[in-house]
Protein backbone atom coordinates (compact mmCIF):
# COMPACT_ATOMS: atom_id res chain seq x y z
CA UNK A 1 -12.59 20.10 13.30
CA UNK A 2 -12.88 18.36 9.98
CA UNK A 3 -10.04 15.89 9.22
CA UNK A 4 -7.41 16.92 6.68
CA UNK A 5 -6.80 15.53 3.77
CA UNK A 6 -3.54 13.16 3.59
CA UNK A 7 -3.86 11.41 6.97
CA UNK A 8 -8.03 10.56 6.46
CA UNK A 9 -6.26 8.86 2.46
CA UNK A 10 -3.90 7.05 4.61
CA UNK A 11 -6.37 5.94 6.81
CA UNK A 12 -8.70 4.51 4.24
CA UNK A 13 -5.12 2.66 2.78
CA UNK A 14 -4.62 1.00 5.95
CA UNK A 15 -8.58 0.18 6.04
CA UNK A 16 -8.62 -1.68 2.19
CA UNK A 17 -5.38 -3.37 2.89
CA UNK A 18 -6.46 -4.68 6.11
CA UNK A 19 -9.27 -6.22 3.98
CA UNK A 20 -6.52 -8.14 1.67
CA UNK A 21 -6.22 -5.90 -0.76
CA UNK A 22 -3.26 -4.28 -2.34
CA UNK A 23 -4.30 -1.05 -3.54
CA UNK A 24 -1.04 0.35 -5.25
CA UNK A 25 -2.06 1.92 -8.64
CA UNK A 26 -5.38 2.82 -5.97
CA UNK A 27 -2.82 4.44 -3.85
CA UNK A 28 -0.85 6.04 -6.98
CA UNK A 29 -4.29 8.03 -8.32
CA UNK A 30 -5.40 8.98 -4.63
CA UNK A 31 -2.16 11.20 -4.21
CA UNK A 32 -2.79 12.86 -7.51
CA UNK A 33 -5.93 13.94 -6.16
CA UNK A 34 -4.27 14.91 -2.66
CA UNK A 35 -1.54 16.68 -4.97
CA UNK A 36 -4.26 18.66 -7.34
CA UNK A 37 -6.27 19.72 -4.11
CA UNK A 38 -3.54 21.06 -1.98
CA UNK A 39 -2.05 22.99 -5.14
CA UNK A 40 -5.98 25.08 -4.95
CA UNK A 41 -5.45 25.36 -1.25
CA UNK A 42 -7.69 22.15 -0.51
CA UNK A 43 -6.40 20.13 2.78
CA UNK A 44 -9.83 19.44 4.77
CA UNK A 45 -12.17 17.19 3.36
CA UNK A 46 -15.25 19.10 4.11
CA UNK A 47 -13.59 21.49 1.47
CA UNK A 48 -13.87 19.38 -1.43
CA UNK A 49 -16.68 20.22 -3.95
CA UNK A 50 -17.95 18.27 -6.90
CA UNK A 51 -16.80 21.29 -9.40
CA UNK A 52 -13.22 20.31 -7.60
CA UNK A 53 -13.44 16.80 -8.24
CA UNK A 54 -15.13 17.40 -11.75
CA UNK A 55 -11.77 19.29 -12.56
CA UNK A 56 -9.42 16.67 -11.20
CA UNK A 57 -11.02 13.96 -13.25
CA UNK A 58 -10.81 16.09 -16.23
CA UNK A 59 -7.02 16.92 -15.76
CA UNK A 60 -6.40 13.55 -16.02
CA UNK A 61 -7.35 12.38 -19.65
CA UNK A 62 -9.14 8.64 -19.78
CA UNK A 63 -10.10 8.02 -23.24
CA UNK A 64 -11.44 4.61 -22.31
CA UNK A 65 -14.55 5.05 -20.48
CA UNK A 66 -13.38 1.75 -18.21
CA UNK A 67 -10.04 3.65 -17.36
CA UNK A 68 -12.07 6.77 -16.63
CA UNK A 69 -14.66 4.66 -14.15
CA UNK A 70 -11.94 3.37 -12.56
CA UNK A 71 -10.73 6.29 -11.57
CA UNK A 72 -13.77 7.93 -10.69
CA UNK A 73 -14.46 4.43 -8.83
CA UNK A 74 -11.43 5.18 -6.74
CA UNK A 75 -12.42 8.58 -5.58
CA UNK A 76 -15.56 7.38 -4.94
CA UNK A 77 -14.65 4.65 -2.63
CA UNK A 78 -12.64 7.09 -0.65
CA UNK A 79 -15.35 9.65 0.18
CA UNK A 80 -18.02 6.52 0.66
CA UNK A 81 -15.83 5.81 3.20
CA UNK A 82 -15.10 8.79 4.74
CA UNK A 83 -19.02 9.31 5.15
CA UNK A 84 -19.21 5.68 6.65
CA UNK A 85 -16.51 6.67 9.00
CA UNK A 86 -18.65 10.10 9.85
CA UNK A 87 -15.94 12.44 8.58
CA UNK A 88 -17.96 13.87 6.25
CA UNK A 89 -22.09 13.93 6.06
CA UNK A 90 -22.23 13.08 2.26
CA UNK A 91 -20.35 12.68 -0.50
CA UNK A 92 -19.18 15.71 -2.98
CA UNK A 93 -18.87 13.28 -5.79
CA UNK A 94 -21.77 14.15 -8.55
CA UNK A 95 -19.69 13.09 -12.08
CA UNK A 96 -21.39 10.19 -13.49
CA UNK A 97 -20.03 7.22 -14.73
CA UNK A 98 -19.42 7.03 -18.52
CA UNK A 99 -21.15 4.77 -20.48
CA UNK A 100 -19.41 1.64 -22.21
CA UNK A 101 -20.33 1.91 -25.67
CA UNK A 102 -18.75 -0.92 -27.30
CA UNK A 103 -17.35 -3.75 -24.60
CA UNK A 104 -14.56 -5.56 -25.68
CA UNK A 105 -14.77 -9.12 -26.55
CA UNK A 106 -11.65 -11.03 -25.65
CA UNK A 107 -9.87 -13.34 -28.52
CA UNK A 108 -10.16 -16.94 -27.24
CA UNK A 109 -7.51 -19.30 -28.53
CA UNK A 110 -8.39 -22.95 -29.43
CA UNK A 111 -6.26 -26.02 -29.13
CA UNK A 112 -4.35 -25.88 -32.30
CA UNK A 113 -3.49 -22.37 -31.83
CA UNK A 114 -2.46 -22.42 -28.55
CA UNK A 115 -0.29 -25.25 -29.66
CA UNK A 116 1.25 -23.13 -32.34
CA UNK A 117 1.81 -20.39 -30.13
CA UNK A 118 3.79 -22.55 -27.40
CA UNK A 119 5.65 -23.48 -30.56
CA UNK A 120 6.33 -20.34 -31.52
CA UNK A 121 7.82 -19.04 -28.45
CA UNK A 122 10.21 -22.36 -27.97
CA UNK A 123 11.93 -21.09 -31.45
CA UNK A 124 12.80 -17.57 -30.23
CA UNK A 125 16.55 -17.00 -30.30
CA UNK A 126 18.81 -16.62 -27.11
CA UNK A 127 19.91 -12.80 -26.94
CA UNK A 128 22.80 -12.01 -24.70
CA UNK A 129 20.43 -10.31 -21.59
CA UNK A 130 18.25 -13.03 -22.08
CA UNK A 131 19.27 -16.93 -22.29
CA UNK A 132 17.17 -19.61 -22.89
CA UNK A 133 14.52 -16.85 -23.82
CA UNK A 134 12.38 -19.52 -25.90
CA UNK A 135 12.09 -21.98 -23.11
CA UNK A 136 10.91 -19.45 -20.53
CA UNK A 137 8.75 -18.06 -22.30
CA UNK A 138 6.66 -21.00 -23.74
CA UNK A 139 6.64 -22.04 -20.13
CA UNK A 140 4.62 -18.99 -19.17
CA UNK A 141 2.79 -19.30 -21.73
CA UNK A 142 1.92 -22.76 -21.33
CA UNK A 143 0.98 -21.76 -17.73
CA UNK A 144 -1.38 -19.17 -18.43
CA UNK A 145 -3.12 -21.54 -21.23
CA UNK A 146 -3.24 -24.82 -19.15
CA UNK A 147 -4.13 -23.15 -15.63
CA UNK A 148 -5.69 -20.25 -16.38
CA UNK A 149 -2.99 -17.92 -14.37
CA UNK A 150 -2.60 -14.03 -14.70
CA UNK A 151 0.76 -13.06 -16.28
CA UNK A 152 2.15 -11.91 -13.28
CA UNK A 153 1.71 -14.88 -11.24
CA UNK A 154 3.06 -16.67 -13.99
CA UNK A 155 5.95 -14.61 -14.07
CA UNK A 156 6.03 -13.99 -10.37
CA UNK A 157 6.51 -17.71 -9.15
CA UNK A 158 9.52 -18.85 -7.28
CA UNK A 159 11.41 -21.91 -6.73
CA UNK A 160 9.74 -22.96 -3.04
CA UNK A 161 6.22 -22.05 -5.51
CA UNK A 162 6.60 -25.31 -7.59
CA UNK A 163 5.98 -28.60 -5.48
CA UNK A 164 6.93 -31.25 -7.88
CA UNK A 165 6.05 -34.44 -6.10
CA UNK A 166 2.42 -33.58 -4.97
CA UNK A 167 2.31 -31.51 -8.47
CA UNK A 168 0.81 -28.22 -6.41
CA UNK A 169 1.39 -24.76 -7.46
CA UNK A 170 1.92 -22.12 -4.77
CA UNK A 171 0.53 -19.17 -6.44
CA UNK A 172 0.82 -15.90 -4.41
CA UNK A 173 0.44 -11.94 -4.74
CA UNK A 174 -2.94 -12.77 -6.79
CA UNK A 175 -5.38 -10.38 -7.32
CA UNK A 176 -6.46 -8.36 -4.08
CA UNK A 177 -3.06 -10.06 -2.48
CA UNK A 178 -4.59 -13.79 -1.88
CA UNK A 179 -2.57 -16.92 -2.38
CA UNK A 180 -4.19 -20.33 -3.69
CA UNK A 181 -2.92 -23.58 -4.51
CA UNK A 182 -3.70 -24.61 -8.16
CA UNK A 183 -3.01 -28.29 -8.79
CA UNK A 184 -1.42 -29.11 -12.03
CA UNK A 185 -1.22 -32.64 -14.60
CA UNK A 186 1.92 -34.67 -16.02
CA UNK A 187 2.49 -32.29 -19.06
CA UNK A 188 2.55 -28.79 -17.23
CA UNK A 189 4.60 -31.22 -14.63
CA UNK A 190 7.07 -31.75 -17.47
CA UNK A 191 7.41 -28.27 -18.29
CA UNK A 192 7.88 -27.02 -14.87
CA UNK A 193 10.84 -29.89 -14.05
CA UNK A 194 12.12 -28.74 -16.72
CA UNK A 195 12.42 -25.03 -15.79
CA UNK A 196 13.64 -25.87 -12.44
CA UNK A 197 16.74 -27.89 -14.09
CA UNK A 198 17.06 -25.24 -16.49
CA UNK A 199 17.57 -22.48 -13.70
CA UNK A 200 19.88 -24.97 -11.22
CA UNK A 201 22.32 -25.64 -13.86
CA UNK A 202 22.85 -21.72 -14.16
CA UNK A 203 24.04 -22.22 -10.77
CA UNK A 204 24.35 -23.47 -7.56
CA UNK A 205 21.18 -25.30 -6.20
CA UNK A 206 18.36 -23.10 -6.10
CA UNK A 207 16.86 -21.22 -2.83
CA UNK A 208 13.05 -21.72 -2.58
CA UNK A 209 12.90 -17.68 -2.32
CA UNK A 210 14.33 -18.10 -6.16
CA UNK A 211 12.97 -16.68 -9.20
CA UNK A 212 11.59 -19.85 -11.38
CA UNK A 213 11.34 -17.54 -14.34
CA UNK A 214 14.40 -15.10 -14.21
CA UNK A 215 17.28 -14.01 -16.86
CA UNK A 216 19.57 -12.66 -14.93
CA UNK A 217 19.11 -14.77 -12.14
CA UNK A 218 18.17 -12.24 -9.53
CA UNK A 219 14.80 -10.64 -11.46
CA UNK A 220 11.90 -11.99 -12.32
CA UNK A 221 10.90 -12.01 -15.60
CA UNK A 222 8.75 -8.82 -15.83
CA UNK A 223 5.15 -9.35 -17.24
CA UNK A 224 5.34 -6.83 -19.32
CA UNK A 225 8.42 -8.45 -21.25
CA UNK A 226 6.33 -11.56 -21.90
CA UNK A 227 3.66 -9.37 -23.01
CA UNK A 228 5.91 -7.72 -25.82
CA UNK A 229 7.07 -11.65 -26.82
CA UNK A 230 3.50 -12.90 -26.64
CA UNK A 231 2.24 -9.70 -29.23
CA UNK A 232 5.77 -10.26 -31.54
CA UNK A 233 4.58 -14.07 -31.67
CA UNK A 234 1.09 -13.40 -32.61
CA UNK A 235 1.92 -10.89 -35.11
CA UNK A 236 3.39 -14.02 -37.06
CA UNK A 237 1.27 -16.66 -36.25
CA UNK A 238 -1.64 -15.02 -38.76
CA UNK A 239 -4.47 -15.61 -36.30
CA UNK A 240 -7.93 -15.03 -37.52
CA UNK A 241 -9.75 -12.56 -35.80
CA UNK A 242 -13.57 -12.54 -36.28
CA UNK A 243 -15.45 -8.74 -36.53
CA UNK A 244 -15.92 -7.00 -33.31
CA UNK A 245 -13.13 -9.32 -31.53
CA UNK A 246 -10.25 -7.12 -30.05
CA UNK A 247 -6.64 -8.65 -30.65
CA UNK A 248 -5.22 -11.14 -29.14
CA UNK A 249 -3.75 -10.29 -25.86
CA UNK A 250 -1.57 -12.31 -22.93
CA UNK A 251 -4.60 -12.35 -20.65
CA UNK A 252 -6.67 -14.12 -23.32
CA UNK A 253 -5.29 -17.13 -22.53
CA UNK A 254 -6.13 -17.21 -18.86
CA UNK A 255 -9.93 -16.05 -21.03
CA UNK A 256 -9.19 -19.55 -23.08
CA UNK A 257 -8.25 -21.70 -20.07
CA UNK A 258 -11.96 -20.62 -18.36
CA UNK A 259 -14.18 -20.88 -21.54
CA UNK A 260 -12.45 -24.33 -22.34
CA UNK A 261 -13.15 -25.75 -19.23
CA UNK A 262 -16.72 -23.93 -19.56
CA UNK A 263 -16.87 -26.40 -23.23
CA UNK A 264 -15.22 -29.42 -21.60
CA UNK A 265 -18.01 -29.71 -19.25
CA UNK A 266 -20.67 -29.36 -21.68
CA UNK A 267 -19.21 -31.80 -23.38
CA UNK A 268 -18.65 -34.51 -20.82
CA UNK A 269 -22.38 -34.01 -19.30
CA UNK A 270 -21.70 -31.89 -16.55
CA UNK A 271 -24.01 -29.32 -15.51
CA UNK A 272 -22.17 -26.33 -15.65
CA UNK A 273 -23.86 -24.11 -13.44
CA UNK A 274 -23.03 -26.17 -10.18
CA UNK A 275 -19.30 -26.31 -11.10
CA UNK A 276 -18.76 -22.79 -11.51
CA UNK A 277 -17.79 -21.59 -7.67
CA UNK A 278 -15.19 -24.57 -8.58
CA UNK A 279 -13.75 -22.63 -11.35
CA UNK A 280 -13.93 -19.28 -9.64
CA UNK A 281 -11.94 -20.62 -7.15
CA UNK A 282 -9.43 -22.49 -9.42
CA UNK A 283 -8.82 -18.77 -10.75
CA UNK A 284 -8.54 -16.98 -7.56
CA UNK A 285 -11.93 -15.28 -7.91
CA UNK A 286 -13.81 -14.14 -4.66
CA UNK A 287 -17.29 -15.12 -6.23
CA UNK A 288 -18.48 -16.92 -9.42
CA UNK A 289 -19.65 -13.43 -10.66
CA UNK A 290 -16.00 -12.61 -11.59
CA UNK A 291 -15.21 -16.06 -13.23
CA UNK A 292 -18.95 -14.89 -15.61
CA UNK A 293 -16.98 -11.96 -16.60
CA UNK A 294 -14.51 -14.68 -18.60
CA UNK A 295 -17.00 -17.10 -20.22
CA UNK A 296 -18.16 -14.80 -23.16
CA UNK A 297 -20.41 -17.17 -25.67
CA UNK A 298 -18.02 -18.46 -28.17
CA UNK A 299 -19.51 -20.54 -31.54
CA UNK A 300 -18.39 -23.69 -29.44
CA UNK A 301 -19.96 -23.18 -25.94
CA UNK A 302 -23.38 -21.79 -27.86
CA UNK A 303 -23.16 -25.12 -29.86
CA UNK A 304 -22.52 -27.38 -27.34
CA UNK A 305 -25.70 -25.48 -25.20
CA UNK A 306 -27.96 -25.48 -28.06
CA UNK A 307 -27.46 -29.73 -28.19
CA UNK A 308 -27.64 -29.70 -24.36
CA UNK A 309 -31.01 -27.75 -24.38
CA UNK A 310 -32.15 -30.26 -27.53
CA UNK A 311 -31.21 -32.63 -24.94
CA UNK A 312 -33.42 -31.29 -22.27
CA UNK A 313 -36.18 -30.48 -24.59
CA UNK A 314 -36.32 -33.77 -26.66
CA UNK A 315 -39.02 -35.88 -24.86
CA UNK A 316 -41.16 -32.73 -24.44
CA UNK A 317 -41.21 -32.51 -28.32
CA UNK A 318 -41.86 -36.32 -28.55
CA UNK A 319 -44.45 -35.98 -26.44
CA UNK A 320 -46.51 -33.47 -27.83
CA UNK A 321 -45.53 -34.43 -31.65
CA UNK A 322 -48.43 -35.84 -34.22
């Protein structure tokens, strides 16, 4: 008897979050599907037919073409596996994956306007839901800039997260659910000590299961909320954006963190190539091919590799020059 429908998506759940992985928006678009099939009288998987999946991808509109691959990507996945796990011989999927016309190239902040932008954000005004608004939020900021973390794990990070004395980070709920350290200098120190005496004298002492960035005291500041500050900021700060360079975004500066590191060792003499995995796992990337996806070719890294190639290629010139 083929298997139905719902218990074979649960199954395949269980299977990608054994793996590490969260898979909750994942989980979110597989029960659409489950929902649109069982409305046509679909609950066995050997019933499903590409026109059926053709029409569930079209009822939900993706104007992107990466949203739309997603998507697809997820459905994919789950009747990939399903044929892996012989509950069906092949896959109904046929809809192709669309075609990225123009990819978007990521703003990349420099020194000075990173610096303006932490400056920025440590002038915004109390409001009454949300005290010392300016000082949490150039914190984040500063976080995301200096050690290259995602907004939620910026956001996310609790009291027992922030080891002071060893200056260690305990980053957790990362992408695909890992956790990593992420070691941190004297000047993100002095932020973070900061922010923890900032959120004890709210209070009593703090528990280590306490939100470091919270305004209520109970919540953690929600990524999206610093995401509205961080595109009120920029809208003042008059940032030039070159042609075919999206606008700035909160992500770009975990984008700047990675490319400046990227320039720093060009500049110092380092090779590079054999620090990379060292970055990727600075980031919490499972390979190096996920930290490439950051270091788009800015002016500066294409300078600094055109003098290290002249570098390279200099006594090879000499040597073959009249």
């Amino acid at each position: 008897m083929t298997p139905a429908i719902e218990p074979a998506v649960q199954r395949f759940l269980e299977a990608k979050r054994a793996l590490g992985r969260t898979y909750r928006s994942e989980e979110r678009e597989l029960r659409l599907l489950v929902r649109f099939l069982e409305q046509r009288g679909v609950t066995a998987l050997d019933q499903i037919t590409p026109t059926l999946l053709e029409d569930f991808l079209a009822s939900r509109p993706r104007p992107h073409p990466r949203s739309f691959n997603h998507l697809r990507g997820v459905v994919g996945s789950l009747l990939d596996w399903a044929v892996g796990q012989q509950l069906l011989a092949a896959s109904p999927l046929r809809t192709r994956r669309r075609r990225a016309t123009a990819e978007r190239i990521p703003f990349v902040f420099d020194t000075d306007q990173a610096r303006r932008l932490l400056q920025a954000a440590a002038s915004l005004p109390d409001r009454s839901m949300a005290p010392q608004r300016g000082a949490t939020y150039r914190t984040i900021f500063a976080l995301c800039y200096g050690l290259g973390l995602r907004a939620g794990e910026a956001c996310g990070l609790r009291r027992g997260d922030v080891d002071l004395d060893r200056g260690l980070l305990v980053v957790r709920g990362g992408k695909f659910g890992k956790s990593r350290l992420v070691p941190f200098g004297p000047r993100i120190g002095e932020l973070l000590a900061e922010q923890v005496a900032r959120r004890a004298a709210t209070g009593p002492a703090l528990e280590a299961g306490a939100p470091l960035f919270s305004f209520d005291g109970r919540r953690c500041v929600h990524p999206g909320t610093a995401s509205q500050a961080f595109h009120h900021l920029v809208a003042t700060l008059d940032l030039p954006v070159a042609d075919g360079v999206a606008p700035p975004r909160l992500h770009d500066l975990r984008h700047s963190f990675a490319v400046g590191r990227l320039l720093r060792w060009y500049r110092d003499g380092a090779d590079p190539a054999t620090r990379l995995h060292q970055l990727s796992t600075f980031l919490g990337h499972v390979d190096p091919a996920s930290t490439a996806v950051y270091l788009r070719m800015t002016p500066a890294l294409l300078d600094a590799a055109n003098r290290r190639f002249e570098d390279f290629a200099r006594p090879a010139w000499e040597e073959v020059a009249p």
